[in-house]
Structures are given as C-alpha cells and as structure tokens.
Protein backbone atom coordinates (compact mmCIF):
# COMPACT_ATOMS: atom_id res chain seq x y z
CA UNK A 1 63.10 115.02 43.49
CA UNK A 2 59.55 115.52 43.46
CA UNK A 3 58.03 118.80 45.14
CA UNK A 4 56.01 116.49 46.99
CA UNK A 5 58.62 114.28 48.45
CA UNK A 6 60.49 117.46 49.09
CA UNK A 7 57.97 119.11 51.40
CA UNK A 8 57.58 115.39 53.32
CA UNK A 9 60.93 115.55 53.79
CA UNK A 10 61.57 118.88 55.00
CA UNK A 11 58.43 118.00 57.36
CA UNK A 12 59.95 115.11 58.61
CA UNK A 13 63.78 117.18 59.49
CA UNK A 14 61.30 119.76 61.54
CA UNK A 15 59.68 117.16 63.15
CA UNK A 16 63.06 115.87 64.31
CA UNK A 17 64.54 119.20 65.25
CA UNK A 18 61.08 120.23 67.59
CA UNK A 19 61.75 116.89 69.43
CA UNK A 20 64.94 117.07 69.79
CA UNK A 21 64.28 120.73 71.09
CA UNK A 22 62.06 119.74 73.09
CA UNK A 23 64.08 116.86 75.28
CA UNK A 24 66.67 119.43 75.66
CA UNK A 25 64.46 122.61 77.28
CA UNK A 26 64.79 121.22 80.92
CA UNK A 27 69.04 120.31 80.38
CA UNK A 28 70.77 122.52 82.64
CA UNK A 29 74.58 123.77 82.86
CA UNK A 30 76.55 123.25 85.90
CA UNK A 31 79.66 126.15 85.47
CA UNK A 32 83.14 125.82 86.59
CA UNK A 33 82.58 128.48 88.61
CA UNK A 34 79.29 127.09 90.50
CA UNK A 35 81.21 123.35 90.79
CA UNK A 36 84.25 125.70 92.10
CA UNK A 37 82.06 127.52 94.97
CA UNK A 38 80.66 124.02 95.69
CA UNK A 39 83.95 122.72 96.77
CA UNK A 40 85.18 125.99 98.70
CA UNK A 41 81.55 126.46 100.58
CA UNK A 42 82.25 122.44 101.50
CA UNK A 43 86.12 122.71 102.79
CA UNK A 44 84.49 125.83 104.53
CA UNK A 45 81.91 123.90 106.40
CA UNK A 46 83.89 120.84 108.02
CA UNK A 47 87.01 121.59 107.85
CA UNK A 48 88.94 122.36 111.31
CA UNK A 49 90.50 125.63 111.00
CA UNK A 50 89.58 129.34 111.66
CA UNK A 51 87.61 131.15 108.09
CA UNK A 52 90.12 134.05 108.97
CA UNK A 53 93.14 131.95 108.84
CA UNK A 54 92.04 129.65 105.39
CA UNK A 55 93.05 130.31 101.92
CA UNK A 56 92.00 128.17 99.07
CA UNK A 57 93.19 128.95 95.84
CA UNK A 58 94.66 126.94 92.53
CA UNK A 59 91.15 125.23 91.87
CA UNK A 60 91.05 122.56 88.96
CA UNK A 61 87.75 121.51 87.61
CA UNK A 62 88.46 119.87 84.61
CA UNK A 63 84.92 121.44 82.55
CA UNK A 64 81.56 122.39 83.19
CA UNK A 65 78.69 119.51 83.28
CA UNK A 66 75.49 119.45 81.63
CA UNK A 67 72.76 117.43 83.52
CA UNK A 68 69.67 116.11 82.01
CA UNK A 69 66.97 118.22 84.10
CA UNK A 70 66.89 121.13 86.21
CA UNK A 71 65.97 119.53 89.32
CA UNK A 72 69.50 118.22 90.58
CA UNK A 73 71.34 117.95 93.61
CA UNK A 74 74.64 116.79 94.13
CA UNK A 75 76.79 115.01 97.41
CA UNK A 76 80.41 115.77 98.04
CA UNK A 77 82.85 112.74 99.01
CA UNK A 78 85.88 113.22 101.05
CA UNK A 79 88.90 110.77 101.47
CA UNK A 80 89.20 108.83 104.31
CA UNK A 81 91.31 110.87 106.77
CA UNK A 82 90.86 114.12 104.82
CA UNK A 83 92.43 116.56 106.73
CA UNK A 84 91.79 119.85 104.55
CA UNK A 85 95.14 121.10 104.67
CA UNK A 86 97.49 121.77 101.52
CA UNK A 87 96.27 120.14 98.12
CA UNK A 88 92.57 118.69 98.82
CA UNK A 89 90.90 116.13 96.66
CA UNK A 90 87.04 115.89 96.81
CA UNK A 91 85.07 113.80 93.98
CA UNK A 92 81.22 116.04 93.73
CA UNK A 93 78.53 113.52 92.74
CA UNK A 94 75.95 114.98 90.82
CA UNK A 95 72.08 113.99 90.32
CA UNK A 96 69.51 114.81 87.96
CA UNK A 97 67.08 113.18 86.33
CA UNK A 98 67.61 109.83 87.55
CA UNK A 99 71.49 109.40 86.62
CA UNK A 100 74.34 110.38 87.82
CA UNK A 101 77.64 112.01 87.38
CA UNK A 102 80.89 112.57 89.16
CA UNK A 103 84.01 114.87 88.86
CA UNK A 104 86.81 115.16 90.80
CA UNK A 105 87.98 118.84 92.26
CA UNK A 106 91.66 119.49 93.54
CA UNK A 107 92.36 122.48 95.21
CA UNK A 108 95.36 124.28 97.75
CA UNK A 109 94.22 124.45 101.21
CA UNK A 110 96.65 127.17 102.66
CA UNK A 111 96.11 127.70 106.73
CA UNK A 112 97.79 130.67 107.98
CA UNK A 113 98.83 130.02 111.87
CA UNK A 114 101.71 131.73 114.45
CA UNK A 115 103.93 128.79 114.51
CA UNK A 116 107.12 129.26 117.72
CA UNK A 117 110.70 129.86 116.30
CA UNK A 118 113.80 130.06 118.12
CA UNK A 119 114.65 133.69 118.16
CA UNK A 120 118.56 132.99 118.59
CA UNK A 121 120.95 129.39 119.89
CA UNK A 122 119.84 127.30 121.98
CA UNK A 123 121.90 125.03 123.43
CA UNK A 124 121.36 121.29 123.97
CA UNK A 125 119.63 120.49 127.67
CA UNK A 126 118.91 124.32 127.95
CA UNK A 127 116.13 125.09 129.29
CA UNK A 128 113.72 127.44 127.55
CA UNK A 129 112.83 130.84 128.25
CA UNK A 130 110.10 133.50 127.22
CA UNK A 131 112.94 135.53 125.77
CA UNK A 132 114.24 132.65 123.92
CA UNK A 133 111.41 132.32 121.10
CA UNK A 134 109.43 134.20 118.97
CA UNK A 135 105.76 133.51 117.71
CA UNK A 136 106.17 134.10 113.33
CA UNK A 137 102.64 133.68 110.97
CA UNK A 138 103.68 130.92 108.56
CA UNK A 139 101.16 128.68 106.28
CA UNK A 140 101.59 125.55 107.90
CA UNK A 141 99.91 123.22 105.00
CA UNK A 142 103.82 122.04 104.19
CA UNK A 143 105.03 122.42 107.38
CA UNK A 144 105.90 119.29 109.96
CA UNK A 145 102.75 118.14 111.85
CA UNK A 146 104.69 117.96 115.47
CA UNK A 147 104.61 122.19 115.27
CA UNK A 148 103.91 124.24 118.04
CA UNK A 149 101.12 127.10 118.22
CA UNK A 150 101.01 128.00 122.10
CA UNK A 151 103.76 129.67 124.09
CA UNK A 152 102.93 127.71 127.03
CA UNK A 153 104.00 124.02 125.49
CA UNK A 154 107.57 125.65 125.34
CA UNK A 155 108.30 127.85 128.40
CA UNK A 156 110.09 125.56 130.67
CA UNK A 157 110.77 122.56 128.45
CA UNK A 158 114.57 121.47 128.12
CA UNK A 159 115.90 121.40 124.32
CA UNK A 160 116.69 117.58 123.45
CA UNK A 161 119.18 119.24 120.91
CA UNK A 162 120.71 122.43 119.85
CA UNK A 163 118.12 124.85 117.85
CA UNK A 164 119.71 127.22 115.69
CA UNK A 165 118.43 131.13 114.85
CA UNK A 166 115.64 130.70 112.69
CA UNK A 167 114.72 127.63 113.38
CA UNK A 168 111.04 126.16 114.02
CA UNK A 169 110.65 124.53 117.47
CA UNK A 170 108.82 120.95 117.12
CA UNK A 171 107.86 118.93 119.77
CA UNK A 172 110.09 116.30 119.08
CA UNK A 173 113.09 118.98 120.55
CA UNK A 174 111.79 118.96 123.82
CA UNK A 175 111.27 117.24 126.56
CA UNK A 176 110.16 117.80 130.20
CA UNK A 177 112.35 119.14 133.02
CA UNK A 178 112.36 116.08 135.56
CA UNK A 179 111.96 117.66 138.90
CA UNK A 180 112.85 114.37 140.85
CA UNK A 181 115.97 112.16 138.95
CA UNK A 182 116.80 108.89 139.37
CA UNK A 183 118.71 107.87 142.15
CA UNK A 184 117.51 111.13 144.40
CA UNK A 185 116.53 111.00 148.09
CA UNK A 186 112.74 112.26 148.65
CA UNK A 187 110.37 112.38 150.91
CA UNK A 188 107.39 109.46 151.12
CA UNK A 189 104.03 110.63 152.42
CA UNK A 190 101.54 107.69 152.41
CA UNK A 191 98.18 109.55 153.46
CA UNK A 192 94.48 108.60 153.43
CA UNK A 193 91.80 110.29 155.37
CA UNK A 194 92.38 108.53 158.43
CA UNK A 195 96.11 108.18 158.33
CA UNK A 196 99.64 109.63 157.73
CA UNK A 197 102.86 108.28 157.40
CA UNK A 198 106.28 110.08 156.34
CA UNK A 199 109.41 107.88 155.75
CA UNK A 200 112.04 108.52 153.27
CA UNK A 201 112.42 106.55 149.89
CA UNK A 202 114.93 106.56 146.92
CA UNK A 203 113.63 107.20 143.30
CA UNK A 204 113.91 104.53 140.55
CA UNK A 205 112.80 106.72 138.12
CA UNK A 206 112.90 110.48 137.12
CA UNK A 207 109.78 112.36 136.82
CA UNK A 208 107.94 115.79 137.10
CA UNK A 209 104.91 116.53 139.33
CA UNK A 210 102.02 114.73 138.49
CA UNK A 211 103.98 111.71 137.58
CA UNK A 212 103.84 108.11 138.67
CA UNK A 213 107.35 106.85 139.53
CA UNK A 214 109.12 103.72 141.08
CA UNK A 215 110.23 104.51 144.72
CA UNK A 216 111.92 102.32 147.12
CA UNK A 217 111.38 102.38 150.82
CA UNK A 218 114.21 102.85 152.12
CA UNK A 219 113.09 101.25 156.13
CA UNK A 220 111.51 98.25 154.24
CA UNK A 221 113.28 97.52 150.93
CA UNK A 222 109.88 97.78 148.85
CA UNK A 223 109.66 99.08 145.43
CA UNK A 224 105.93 101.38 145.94
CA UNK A 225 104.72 103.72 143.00
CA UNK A 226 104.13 107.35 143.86
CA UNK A 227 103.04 110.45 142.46
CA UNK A 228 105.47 113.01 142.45
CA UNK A 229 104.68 116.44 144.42
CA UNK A 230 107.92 118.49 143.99
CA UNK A 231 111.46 118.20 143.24
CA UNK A 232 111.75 116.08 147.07
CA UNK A 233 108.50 114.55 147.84
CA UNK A 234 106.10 112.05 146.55
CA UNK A 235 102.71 110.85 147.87
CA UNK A 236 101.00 107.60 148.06
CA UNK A 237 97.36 108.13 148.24
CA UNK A 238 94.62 105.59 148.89
C-alpha cells in the first residue's frame, strides 16, 4: 500500500474515532447503587409504615444503565394495590434524550411492629384479660393480615376458640361479649324530647351496647328495633 493511501486511511479511522467520541461525551451511567437508593427513597416516601419500624434489604437490580445524555429523569411505577410490605416490585422508567428505558427492582420490605400473643391457654368462650396476653416485636411482612397491634381490640373480647401459649391472637378468634342474649327480658325506653315511655320487651337478637337489635313488645306483640344501652335496657329514640 501506497504511503499516500496509508495516511488517507489512517485520516479517515481518526475521523471516525473523534465522532464517535464525540456522540458519546454527554452518555451518562446510572449505578446499581443510585437505581438502588431510587427505589428505597420511593418505598420511603408513600409507603404506610413508621421509617423507625422499616427495613429494606435483598435489593436486585439486574445492571447499571447507560442513558444517551446527561439531562435525564426517571418515574417510578407501582402495582396496582402495592402495599409495600415483604418482597416489593417497582419497574423505574428512565428518560434521557428523548428515549426511554425501564428496569424492574425487587426488594424485601421488612416492617417491624408489637403484634398481641397469648401469654399462656386460653380457653374457648373465655373471656380475655390484661394478664392474659403479651405485646412481642415481630416483622409482620409474612405474618396473617387479620393481626392485632392495640391492647384495647383484645381486653374484653371472648375467644371463639382455644389459643394455645405462644400463639398470635387474630381477629378472627374473637368475638364480642353480647351484653343482652337472645331470648332475655329488658327494659324498652321509647324517648323523644317531648315524651317517655317504659314498657318491657323480649330480645330477638343478642347484642352489645351500641347495637341495633330486634325487640318485641311484650304489651303489643310488635317486633321494634332498638339500640342497646346495657346488659337490660334498650332505647328507641326518635
């Protein structure tokens, strides 16, 4: 080859190399680590728990990204009905010079709460005392969603079954004491602003105060609906 094809040609593979140089000057690298702090700083944000009580660990990115310019931005998608608890999918959309690209990010959502145990047997139909329960710290990502947190939804509640040592207390064990039963002999107070009237009525239905039960009067043979007060009266209100 001819020295003076030779220096056209080596001309020519600089030429190339400065161009190609030069589209790639603005490209910028998106780390695993910055895509990682993306998704934790998001979960962070909207999710519904306490900081204190949230750790998120076991992150998979699958690589780092490298995006055309270095003006980007990017948009995080969630799944419908996300609820960030235990392993948490988000797909991370991101922008830059006019296209796009998106990776999916899977991570372990643990949330730390005190969760009510049974601190020794309880029977079936017992009803539940302070002394009864304890309060324990437990990660609750894998735990059933019917837990209890608060003290106060237990204290007084009747077990529907019998709850061993150990055990975690769940909603669906308990049920409300009925302070008026079916078939008992109260008290009817119909009452408005103007008027009061006290007869006596027998309950169709068992219930605790606050409740709307089935009474029948027991002068006149009606069926009426009436809140209950206490464990012998009801009230009709108007």
């Amino acid at each position: 080859m001819g020295k003076g094809r030779l220096s056209v040609l080596c001309f020519l593979l600089l030429f190339v190399w400065t161009i190609d140089s030069g589209a790639n000057k603005n490209h910028i690298k998106i780390g695993v680590d910055q895509i990682k702090a993306i998704y934790i700083n998001f979960i962070k944000n909207n999710m519904p728990w306490k900081k204190e009580d949230v750790q998120i660990t076991n992150i998979e990115v699958k690589n780092a990204i490298t995006l055309p310019d270095s003006n980007w931005s990017y948009e995080v998608i969630t799944p419908k009905g996300c609820n960030y608890l235990g392993r948490v999918s988000l797909a991370i959309r991101f922008k830059s010079g006019g296209k796009s690209e998106l990776i999916r990010v899977i991570g372990e959502v643990k949330v730390f709460k005190k969760v009510i145990y049974a601190k020794h047997f309880i029977r079936k139909h017992q009803v539940i005392k302070k002394e009864d329960i304890k309060l324990l710290k437990r990660d609750i990502s894998h735990l059933p969603q019917n837990i209890i947190t608060e003290i106060k939804e237990v204290i007084g509640k009747k077990a529907t079954h019998s709850i061993y040592p150990g055990r975690i207390i769940t909603k669906n064990f308990l049920e409300s004491v009925s302070t008026v039963k079916r078939g008992d002999i109260v008290t009817v107070i119909v009452e408005s602003d103007t008027l009061k009237i006290t007869t006596k009525g027998i309950a169709k239905e068992k219930g605790q105060p606050g409740d709307v039960i089935k009474v029948i009067n027991i002068d006149t043979k009606k069926v009426i609906y009436a809140k209950v007060a206490n464990n012998s009266m009801v009230k009709v209100e108007f």
